[in-house]
PDB file of N, CA and C in Angstrom:
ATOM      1  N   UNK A   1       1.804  -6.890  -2.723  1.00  0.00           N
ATOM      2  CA  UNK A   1       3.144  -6.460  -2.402  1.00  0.00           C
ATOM      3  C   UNK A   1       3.560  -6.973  -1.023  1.00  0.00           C
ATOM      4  N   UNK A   2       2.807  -7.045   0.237  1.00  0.00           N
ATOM      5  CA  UNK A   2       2.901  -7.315   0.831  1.00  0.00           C
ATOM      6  C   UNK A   2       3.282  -8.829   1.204  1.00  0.00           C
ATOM      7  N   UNK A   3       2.610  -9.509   0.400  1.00  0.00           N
ATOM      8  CA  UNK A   3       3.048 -11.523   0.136  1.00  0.00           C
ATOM      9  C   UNK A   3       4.310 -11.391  -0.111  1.00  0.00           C
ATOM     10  N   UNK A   4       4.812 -10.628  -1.266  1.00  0.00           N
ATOM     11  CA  UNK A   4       6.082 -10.832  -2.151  1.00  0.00           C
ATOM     12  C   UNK A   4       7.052 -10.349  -0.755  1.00  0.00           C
ATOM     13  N   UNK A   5       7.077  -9.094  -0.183  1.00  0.00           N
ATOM     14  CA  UNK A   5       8.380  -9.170   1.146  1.00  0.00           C
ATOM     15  C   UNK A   5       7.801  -9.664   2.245  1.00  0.00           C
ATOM     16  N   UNK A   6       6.883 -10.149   2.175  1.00  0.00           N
ATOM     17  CA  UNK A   6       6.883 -11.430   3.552  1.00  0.00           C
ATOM     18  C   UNK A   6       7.555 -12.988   3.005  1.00  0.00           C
ATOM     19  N   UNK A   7       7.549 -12.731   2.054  1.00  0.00           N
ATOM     20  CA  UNK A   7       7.880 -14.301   1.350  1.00  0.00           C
ATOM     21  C   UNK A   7       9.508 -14.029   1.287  1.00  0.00           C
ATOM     22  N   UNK A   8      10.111 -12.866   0.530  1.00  0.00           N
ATOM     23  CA  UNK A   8      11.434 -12.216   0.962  1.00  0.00           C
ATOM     24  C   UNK A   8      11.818 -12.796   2.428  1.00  0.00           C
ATOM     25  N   UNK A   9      10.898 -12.059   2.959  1.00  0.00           N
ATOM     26  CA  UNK A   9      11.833 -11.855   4.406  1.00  0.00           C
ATOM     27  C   UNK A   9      11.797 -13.322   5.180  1.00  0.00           C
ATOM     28  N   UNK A  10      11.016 -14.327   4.569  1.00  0.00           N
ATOM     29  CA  UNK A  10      11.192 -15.671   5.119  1.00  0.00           C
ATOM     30  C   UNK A  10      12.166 -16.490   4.813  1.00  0.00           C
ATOM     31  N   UNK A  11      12.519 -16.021   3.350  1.00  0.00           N
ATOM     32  CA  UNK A  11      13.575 -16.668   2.793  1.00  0.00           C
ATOM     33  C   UNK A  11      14.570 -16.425   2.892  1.00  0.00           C
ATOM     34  N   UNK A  12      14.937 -15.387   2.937  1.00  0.00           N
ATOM     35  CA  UNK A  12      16.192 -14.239   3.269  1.00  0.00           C
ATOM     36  C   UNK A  12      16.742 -13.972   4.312  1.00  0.00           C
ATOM     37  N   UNK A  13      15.378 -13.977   5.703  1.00  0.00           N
ATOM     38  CA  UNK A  13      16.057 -13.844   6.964  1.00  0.00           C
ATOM     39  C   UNK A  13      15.472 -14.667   8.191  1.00  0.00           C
ATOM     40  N   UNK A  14      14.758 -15.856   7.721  1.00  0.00           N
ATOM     41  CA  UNK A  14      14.082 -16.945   8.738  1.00  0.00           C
ATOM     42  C   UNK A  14      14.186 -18.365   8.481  1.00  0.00           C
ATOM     43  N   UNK A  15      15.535 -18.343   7.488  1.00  0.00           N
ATOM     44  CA  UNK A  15      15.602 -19.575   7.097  1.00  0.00           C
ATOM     45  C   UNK A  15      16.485 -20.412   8.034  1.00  0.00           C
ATOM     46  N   UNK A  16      16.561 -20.037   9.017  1.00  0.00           N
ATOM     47  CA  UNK A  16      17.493 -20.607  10.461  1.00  0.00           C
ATOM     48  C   UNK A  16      16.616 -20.566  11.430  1.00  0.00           C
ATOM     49  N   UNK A  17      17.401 -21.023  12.361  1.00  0.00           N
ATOM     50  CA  UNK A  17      16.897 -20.633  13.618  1.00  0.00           C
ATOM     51  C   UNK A  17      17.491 -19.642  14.334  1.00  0.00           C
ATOM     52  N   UNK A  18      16.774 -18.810  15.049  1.00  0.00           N
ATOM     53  CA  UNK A  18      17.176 -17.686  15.501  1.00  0.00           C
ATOM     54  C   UNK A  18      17.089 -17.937  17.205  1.00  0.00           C
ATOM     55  N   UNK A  19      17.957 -17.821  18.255  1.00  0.00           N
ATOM     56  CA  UNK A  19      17.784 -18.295  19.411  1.00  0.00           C
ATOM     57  C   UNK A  19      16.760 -17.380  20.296  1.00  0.00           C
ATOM     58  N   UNK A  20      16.483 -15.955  20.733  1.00  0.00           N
ATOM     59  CA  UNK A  20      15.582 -15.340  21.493  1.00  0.00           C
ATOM     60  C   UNK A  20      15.073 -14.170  20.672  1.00  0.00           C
ATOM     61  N   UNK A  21      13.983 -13.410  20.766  1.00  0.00           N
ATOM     62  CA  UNK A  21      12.942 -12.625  20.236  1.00  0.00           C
ATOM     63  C   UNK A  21      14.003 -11.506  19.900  1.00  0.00           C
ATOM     64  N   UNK A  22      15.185 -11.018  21.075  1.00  0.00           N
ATOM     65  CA  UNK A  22      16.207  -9.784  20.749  1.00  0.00           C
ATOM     66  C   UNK A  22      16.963  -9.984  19.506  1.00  0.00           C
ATOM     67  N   UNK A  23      17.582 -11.173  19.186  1.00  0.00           N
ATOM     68  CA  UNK A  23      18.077 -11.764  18.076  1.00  0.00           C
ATOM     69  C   UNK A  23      17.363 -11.526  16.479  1.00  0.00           C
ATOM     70  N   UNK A  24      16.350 -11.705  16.857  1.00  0.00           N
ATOM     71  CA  UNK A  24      15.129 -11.937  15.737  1.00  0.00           C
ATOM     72  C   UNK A  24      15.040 -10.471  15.347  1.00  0.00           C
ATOM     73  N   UNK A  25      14.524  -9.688  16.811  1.00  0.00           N
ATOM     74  CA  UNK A  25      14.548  -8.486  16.165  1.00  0.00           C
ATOM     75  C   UNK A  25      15.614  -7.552  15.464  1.00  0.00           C
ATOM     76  N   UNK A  26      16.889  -7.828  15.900  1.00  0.00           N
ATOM     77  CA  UNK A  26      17.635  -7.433  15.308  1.00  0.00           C
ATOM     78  C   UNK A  26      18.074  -8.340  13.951  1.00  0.00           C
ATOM     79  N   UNK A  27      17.868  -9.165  14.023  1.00  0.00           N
ATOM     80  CA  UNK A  27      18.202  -9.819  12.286  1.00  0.00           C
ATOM     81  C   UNK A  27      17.210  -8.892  11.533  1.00  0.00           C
ATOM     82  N   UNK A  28      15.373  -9.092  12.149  1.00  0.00           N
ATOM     83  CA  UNK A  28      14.571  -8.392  11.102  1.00  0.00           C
ATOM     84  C   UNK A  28      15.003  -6.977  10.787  1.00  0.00           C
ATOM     85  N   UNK A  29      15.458  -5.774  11.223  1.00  0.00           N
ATOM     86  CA  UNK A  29      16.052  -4.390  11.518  1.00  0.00           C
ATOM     87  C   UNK A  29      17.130  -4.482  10.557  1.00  0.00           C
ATOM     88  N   UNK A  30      17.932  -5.210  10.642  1.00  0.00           N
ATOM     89  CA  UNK A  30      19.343  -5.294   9.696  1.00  0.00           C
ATOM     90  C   UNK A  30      18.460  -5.661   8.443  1.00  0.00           C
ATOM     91  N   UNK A  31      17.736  -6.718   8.167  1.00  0.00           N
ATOM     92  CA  UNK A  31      17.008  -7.156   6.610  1.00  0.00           C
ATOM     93  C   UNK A  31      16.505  -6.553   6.209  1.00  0.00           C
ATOM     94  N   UNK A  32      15.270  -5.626   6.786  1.00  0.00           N
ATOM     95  CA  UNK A  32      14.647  -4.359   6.437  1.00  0.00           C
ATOM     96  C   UNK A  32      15.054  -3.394   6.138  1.00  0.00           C
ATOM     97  N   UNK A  33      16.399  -2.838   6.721  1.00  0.00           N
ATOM     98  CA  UNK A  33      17.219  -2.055   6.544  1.00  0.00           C
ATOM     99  C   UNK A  33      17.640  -2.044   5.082  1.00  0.00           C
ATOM    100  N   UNK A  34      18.325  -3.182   4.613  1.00  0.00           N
ATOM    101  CA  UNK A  34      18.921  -3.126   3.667  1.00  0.00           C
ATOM    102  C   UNK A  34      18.088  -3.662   2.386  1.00  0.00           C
ATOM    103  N   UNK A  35      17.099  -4.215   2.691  1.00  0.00           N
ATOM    104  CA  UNK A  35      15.903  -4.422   1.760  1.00  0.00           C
ATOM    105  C   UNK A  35      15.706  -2.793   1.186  1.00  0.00           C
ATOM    106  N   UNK A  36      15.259  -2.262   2.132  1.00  0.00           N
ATOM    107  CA  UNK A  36      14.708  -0.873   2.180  1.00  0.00           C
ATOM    108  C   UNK A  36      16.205  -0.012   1.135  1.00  0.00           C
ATOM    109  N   UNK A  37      17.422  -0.335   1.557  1.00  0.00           N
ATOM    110  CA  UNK A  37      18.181   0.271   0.911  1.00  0.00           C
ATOM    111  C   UNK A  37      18.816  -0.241  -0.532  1.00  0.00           C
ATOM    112  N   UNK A  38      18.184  -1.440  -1.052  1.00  0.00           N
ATOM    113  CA  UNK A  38      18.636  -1.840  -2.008  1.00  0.00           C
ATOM    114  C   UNK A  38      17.370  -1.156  -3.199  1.00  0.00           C
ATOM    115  N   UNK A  39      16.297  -1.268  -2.828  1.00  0.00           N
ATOM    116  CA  UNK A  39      14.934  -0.459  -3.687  1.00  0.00           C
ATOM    117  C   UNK A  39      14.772  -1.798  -3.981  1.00  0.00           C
ATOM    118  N   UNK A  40      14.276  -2.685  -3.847  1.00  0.00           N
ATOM    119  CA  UNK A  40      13.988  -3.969  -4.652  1.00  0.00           C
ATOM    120  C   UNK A  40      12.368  -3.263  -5.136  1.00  0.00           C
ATOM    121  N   UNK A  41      12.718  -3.538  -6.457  1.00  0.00           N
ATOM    122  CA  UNK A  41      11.334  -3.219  -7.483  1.00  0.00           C
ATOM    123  C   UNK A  41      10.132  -4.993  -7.672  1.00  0.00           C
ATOM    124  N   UNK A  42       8.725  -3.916  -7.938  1.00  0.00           N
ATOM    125  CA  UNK A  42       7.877  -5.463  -8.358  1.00  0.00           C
ATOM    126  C   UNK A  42       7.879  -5.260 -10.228  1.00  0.00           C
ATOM    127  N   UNK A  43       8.090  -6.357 -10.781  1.00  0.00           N
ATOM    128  CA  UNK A  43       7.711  -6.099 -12.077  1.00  0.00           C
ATOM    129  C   UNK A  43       6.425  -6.922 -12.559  1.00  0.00           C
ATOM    130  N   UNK A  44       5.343  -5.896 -12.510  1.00  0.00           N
ATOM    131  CA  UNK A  44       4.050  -6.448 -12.541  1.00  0.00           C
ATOM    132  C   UNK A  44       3.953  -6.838 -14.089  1.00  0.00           C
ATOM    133  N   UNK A  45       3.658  -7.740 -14.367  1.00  0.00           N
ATOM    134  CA  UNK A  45       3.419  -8.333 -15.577  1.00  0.00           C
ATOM    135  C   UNK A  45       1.899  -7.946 -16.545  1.00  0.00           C
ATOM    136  N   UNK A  46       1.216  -7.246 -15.645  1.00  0.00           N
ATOM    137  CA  UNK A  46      -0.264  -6.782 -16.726  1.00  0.00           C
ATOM    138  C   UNK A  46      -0.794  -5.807 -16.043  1.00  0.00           C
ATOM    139  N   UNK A  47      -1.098  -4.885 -16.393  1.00  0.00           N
ATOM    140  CA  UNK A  47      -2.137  -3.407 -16.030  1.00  0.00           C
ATOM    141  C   UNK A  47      -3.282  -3.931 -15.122  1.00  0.00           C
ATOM    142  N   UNK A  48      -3.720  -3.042 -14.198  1.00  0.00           N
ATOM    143  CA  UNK A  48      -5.449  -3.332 -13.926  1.00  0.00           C
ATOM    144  C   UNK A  48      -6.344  -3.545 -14.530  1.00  0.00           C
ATOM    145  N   UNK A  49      -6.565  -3.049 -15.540  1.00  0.00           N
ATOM    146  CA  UNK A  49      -7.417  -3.536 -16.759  1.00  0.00           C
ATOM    147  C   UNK A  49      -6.954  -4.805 -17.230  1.00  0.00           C
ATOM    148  N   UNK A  50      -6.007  -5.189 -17.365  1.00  0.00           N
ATOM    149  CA  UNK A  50      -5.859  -6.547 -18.232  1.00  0.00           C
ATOM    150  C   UNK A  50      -6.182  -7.521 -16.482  1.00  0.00           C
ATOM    151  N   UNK A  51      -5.631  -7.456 -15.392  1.00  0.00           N
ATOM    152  CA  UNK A  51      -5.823  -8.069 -14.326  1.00  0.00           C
ATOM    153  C   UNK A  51      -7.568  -8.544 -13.734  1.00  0.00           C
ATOM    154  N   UNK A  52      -7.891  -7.395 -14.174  1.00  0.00           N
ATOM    155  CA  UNK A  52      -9.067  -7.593 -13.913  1.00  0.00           C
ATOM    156  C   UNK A  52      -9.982  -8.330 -15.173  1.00  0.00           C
ATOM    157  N   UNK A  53      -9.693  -8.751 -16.643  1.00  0.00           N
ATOM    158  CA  UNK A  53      -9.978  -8.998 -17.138  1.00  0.00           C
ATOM    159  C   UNK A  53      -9.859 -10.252 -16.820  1.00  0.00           C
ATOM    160  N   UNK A  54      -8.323 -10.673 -16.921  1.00  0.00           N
ATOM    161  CA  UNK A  54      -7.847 -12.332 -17.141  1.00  0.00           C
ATOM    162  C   UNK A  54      -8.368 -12.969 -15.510  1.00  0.00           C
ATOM    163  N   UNK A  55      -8.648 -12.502 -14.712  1.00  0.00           N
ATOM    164  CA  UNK A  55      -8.761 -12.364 -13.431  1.00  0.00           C
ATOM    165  C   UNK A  55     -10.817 -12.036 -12.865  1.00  0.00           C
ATOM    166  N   UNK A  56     -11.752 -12.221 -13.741  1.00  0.00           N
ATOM    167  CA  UNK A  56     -12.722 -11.528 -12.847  1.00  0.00           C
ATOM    168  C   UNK A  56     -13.295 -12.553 -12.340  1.00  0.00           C
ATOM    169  N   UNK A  57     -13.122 -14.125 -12.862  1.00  0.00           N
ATOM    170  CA  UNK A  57     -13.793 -15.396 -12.139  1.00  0.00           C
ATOM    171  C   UNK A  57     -13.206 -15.365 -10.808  1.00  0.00           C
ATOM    172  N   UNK A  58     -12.236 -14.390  -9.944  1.00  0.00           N
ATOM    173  CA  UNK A  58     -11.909 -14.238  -8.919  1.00  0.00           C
ATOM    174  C   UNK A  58     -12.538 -13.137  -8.074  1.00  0.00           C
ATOM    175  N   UNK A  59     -12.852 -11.957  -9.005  1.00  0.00           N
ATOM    176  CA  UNK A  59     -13.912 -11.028  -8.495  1.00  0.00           C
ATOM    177  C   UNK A  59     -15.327 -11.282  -8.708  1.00  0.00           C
ATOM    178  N   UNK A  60     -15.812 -11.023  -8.078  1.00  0.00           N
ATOM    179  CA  UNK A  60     -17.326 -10.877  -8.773  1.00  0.00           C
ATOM    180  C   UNK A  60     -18.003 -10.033  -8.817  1.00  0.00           C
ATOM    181  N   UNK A  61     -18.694  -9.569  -9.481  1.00  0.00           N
ATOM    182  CA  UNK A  61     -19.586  -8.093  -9.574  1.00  0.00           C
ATOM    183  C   UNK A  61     -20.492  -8.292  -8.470  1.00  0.00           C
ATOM    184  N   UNK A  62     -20.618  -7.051  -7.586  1.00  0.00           N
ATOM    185  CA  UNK A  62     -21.566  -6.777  -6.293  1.00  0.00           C
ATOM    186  C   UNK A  62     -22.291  -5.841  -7.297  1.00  0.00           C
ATOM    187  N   UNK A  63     -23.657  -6.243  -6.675  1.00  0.00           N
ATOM    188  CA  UNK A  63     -24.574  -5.144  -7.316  1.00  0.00           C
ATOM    189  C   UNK A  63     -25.467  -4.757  -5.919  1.00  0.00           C
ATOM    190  N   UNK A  64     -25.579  -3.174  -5.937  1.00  0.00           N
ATOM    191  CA  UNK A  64     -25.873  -2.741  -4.768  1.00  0.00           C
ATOM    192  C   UNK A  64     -27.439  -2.228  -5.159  1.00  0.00           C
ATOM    193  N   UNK A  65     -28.073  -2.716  -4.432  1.00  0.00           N
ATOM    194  CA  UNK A  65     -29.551  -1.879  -4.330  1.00  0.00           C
ATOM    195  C   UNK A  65     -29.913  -0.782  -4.052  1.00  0.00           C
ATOM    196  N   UNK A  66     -30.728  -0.026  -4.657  1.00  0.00           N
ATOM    197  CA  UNK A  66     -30.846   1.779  -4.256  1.00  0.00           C
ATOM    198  C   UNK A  66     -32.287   1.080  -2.968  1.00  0.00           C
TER     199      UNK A  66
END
C-alpha cells in the first residue's frame, strides 16, 4: 500500500519542479489532504491464500530449529 501512494504522490504531486522545501511542503499537505479526502480504495486482485500460493517462489519457507 505504501508503493501504490508513494507512486500516487509522485505522479500527482512531483511531477514539476517545486522551487524551496516550504513550497513542497505545502503542495505535499494540500495532496494528502485531499487524497485522504477522496478515500482512494486498493482493489486487490487475489486473497492471501491465493497470493501466497501464485507467489511462494518469492517466499520461502524458514524452518526454525527447537
Amino acid at each position: 500500500m505504501a508503493e501504490i501512494e508513494l507512486s500516487a504522490f509522485t505522479k500527482e504531486c512531483l511531477g514539476r519542479r517545486i522551487g524551496d522545501s516550504e513550497a513542497l511542503k505545502a503542495e505535499a499537505a494540500a495532496w494528502y489532504l485531499d487524497r485522504n479526502h477522496r478515500q482512494k480504495d486498493i482493489d486487490w486482485q487475489f486473497s492471501v491464500g491465493d497470493a501466497r500460493t501464485r507467489l511462494k517462489h518469492l517466499y520461502p519457507i524458514i524452518k526454525i530449529k527447537n
